[in-house]
N, C-alpha and C. Protein backbone atom coordinates (compact mmCIF):
# COMPACT_ATOMS: atom_id res chain seq x y z
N UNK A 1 -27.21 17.35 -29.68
CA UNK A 1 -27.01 15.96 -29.37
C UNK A 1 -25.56 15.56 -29.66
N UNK A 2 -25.35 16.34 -30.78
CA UNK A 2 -23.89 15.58 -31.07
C UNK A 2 -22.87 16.43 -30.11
N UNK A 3 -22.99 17.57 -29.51
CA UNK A 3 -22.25 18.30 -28.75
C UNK A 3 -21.97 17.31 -27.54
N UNK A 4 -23.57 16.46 -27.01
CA UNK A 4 -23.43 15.80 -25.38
C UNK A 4 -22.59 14.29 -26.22
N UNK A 5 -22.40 14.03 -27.47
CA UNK A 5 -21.51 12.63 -27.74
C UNK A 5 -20.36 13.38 -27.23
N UNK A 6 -19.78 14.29 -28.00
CA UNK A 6 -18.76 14.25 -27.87
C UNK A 6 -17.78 14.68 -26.61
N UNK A 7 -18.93 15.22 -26.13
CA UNK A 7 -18.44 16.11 -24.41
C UNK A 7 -17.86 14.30 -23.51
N UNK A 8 -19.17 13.61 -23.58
CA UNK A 8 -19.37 12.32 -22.98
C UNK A 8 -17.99 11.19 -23.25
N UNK A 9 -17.89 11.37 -24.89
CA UNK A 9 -16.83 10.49 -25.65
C UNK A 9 -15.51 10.82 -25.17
N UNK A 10 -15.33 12.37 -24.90
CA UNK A 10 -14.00 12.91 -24.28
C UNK A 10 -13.73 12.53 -22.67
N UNK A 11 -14.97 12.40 -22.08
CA UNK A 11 -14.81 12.42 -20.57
C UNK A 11 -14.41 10.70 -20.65
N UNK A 12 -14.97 10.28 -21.14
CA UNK A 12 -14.64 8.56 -21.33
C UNK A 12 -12.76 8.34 -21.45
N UNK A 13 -12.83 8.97 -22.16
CA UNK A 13 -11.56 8.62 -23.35
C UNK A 13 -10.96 8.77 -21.82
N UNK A 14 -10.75 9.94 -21.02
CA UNK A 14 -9.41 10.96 -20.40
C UNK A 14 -9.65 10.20 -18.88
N UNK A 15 -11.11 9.94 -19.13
CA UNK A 15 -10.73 8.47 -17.47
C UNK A 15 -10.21 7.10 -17.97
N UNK A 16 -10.39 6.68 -18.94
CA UNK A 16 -9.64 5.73 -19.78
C UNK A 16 -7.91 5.59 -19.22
N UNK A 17 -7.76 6.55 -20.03
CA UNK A 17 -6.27 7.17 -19.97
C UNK A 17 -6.11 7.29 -18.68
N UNK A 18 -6.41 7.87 -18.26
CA UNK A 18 -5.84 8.27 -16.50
C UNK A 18 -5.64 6.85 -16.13
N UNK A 19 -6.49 5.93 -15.66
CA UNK A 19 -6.18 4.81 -15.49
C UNK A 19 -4.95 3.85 -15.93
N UNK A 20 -4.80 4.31 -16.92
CA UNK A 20 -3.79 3.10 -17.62
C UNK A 20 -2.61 3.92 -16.96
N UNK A 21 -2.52 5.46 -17.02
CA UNK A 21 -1.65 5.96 -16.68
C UNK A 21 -1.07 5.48 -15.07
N UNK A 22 -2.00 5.44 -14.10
CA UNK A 22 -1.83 4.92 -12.82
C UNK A 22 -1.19 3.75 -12.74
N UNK A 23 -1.71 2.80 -13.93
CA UNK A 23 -1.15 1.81 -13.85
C UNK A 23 -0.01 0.88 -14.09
N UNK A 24 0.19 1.92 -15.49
CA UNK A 24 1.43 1.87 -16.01
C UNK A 24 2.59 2.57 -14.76
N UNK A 25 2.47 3.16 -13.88
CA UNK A 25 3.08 4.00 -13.27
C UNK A 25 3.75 3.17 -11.87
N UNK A 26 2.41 2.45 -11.32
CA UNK A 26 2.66 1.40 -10.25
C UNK A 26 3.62 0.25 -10.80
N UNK A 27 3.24 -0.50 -11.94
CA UNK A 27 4.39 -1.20 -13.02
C UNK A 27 5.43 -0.96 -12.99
N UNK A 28 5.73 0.43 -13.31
CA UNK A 28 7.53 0.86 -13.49
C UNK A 28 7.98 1.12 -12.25
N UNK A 29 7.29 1.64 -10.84
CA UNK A 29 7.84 1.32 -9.87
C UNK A 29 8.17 -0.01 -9.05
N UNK A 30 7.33 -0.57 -9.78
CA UNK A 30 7.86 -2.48 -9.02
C UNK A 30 9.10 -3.23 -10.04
N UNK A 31 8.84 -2.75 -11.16
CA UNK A 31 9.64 -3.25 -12.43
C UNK A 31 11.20 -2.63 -12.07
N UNK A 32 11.36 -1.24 -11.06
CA UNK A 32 12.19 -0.48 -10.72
C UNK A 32 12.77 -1.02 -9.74
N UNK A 33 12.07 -1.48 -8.40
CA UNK A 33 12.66 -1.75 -7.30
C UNK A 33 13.12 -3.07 -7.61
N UNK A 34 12.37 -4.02 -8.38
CA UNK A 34 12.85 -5.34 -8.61
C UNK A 34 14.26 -5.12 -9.42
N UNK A 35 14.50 -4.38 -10.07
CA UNK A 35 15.62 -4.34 -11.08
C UNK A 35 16.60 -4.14 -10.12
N UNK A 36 16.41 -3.07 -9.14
CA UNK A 36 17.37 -2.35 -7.88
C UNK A 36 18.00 -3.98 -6.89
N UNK A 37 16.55 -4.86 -6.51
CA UNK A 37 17.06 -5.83 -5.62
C UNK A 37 17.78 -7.17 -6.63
N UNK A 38 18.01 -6.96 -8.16
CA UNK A 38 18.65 -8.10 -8.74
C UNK A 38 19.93 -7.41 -9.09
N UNK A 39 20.30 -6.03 -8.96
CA UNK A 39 21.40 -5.07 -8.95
C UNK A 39 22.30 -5.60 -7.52
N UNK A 40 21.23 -5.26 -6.36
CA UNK A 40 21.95 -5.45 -5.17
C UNK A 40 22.56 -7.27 -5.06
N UNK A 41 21.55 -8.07 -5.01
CA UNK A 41 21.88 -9.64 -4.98
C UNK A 41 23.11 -10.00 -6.05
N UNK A 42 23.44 -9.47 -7.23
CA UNK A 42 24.83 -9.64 -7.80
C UNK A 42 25.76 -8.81 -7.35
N UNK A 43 25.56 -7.61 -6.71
CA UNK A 43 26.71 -7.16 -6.56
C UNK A 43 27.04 -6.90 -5.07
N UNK A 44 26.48 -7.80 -4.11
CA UNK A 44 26.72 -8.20 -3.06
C UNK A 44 26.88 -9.44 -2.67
N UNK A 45 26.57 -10.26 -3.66
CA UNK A 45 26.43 -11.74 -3.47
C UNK A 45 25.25 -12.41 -2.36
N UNK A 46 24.18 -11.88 -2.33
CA UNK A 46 23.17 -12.20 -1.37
C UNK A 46 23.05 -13.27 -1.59
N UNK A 47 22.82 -13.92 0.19
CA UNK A 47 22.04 -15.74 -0.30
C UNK A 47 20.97 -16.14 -0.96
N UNK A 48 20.79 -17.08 -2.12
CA UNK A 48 19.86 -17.16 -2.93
C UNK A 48 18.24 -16.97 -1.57
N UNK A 49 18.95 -17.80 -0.70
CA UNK A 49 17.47 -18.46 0.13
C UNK A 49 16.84 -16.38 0.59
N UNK A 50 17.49 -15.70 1.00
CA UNK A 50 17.55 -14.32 1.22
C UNK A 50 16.83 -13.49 -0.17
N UNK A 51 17.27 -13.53 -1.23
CA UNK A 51 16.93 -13.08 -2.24
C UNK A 51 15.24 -13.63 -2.76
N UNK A 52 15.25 -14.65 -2.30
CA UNK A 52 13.95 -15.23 -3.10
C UNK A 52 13.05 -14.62 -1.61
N UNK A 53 13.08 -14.51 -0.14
CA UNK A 53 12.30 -14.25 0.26
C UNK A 53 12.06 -12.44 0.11
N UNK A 54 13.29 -11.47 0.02
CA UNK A 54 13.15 -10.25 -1.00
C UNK A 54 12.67 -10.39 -2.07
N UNK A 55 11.99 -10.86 -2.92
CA UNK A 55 12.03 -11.11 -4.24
C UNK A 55 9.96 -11.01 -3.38
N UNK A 56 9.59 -12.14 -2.47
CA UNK A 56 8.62 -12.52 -2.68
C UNK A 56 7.66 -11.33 -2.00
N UNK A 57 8.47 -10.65 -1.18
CA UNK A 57 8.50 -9.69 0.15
C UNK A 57 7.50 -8.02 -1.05
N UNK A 58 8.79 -8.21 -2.28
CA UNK A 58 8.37 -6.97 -2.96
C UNK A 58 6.99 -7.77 -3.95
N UNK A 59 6.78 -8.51 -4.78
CA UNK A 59 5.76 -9.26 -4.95
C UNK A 59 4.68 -8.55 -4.25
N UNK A 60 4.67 -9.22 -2.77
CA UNK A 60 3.21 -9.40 -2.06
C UNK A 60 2.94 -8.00 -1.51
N UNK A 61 3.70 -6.94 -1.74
CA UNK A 61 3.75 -5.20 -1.37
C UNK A 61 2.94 -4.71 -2.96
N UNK A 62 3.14 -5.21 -3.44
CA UNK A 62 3.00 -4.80 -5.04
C UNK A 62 1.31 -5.15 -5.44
N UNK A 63 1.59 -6.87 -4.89
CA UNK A 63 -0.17 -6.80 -4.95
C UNK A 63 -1.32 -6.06 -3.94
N UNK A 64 -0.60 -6.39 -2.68
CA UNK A 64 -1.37 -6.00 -1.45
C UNK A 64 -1.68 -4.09 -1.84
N UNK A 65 -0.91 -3.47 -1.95
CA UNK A 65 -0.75 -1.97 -1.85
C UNK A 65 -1.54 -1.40 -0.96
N UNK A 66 0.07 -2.12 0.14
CA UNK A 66 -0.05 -1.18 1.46
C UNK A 66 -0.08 0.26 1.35
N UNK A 67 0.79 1.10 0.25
CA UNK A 67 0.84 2.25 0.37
C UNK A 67 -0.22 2.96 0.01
N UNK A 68 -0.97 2.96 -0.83
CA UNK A 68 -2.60 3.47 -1.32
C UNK A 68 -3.11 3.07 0.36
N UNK A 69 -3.28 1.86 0.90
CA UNK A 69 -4.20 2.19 2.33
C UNK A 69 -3.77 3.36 3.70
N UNK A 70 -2.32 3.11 3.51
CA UNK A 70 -1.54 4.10 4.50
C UNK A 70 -1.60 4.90 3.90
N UNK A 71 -1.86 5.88 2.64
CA UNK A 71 -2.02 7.00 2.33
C UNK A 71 -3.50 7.77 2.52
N UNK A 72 -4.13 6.52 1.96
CA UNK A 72 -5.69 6.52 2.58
C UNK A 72 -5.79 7.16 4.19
N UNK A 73 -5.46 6.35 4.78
CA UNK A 73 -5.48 6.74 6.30
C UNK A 73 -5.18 7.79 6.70
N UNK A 74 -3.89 8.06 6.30
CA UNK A 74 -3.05 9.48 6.93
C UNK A 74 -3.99 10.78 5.94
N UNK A 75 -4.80 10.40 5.12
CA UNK A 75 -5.73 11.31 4.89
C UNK A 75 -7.23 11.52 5.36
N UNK A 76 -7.29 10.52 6.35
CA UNK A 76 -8.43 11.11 7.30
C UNK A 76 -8.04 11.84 8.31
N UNK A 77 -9.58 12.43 8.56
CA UNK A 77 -9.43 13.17 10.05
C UNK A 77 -9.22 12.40 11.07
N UNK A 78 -8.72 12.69 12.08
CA UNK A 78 -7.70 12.09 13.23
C UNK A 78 -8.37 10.93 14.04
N UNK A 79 -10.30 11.77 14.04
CA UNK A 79 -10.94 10.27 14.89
C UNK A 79 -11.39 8.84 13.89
N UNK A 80 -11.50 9.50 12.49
CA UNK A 80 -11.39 8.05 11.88
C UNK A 80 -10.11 7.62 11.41
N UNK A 81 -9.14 8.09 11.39
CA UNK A 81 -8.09 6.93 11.29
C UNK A 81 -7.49 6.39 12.63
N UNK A 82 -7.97 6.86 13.97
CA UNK A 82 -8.06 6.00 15.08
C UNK A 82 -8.34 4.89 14.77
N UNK A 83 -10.03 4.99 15.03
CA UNK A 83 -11.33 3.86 14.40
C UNK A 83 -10.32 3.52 13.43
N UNK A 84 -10.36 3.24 12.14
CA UNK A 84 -9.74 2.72 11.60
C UNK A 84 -8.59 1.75 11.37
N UNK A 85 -7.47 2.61 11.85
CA UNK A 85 -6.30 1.81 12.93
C UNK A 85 -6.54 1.05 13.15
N UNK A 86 -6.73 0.95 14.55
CA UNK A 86 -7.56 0.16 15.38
C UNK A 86 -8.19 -1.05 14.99
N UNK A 87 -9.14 -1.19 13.91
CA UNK A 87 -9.87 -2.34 13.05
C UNK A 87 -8.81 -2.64 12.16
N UNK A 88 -8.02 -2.01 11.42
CA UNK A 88 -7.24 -2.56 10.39
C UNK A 88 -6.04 -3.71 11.23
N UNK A 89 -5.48 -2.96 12.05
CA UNK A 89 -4.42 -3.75 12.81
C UNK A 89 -4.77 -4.35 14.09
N UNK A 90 -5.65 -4.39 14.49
CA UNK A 90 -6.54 -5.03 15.78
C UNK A 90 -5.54 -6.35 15.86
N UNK A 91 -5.34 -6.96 15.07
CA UNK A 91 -4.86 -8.38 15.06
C UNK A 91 -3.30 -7.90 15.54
N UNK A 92 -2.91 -7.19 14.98
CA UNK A 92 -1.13 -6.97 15.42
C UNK A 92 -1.21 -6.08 16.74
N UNK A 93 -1.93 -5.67 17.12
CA UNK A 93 -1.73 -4.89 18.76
C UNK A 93 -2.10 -6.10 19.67
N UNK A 94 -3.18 -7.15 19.35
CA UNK A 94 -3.42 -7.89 20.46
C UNK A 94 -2.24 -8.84 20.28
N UNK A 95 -1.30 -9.05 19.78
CA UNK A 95 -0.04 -10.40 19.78
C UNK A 95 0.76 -9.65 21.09
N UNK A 96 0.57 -8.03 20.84
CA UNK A 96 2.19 -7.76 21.65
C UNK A 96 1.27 -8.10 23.53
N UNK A 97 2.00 -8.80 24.07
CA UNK A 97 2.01 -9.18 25.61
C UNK A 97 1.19 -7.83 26.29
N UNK A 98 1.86 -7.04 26.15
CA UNK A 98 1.51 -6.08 27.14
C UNK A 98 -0.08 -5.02 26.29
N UNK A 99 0.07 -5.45 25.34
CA UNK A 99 -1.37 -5.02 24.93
C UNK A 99 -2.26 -5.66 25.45
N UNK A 100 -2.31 -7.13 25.90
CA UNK A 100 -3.49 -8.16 26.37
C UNK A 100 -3.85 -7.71 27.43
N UNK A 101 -3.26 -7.00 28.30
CA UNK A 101 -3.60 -6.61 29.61
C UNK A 101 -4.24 -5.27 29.48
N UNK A 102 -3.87 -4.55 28.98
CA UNK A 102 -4.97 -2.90 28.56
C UNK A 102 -5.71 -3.14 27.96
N UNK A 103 -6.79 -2.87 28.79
CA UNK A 103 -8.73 -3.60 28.22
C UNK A 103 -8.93 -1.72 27.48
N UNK A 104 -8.04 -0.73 27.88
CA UNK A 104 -8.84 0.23 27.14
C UNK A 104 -8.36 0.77 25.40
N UNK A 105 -9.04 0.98 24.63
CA UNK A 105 -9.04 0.82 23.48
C UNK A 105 -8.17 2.24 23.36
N UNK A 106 -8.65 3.66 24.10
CA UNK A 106 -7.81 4.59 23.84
C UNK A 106 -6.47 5.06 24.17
N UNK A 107 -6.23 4.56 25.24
CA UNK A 107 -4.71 3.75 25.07
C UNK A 107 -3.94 3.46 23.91
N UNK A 108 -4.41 2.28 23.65
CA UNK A 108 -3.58 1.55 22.19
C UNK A 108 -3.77 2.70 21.45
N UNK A 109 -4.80 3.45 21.16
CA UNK A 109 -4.97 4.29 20.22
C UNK A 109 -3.94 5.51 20.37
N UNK A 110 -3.94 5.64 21.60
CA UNK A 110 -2.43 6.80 21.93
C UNK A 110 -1.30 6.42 21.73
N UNK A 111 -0.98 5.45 21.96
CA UNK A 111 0.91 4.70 21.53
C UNK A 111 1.02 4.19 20.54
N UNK A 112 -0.25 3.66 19.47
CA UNK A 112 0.05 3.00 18.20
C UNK A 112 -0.18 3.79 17.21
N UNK A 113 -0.92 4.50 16.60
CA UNK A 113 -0.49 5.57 15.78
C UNK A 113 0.56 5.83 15.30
């Protein structure tokens, strides 16, 4: 019994840890790039109005984490990250003009990828 505590207590602990580790990790890369774009805005003199929408740009990348879904994706097999595609950005292929007129779905699916 006390062998399955402690097997159990260890597996706890090391997903514990892993986690914080991920997280701490995503942290120092935003804590990084933000440091990089208050490096660049003094030593280029960027317009404040410019800087605050960079400022808000890395923010809403940081919460959203586009890159975990685009990594997601590019790790499926080819017909579900079509499907996928497709539903995730459905909204940004139908704005462009010349998408409104191609009623066929595998199309878009051939040029947007």
């Amino acid at each position: 019994m006390m062998v399955v505590g402690v097997i159990a207590f260890s597996y706890a602990n090391g997903t514990l840890s892993s986690i914080i580790q991920n997280f701490d990790q995503t942290n120092a890369e935003f804590t990084e790039k933000l440091m990089i774009l208050n490096r660049i805005y003094k030593d280029y003199c960027l317009p404040l109005d410019l800087y605050i929408m960079l400022r808000k740009n890395l923010k809403y990348e940081y919460q959203k984490d586009f890159q975990d879904i685009n990594k997601y994706i590019d790790d499926l097999p080819n017909k579900l990250r079509i499907k996928v595609s497709l539903y995730i950005y459905e909204e940004r292929y139908r704005k462009i003009k010349y998408f409104k007129k191609v009623l066929s779905a595998s199309f878009i699916t051939w040029i947007c990828p």
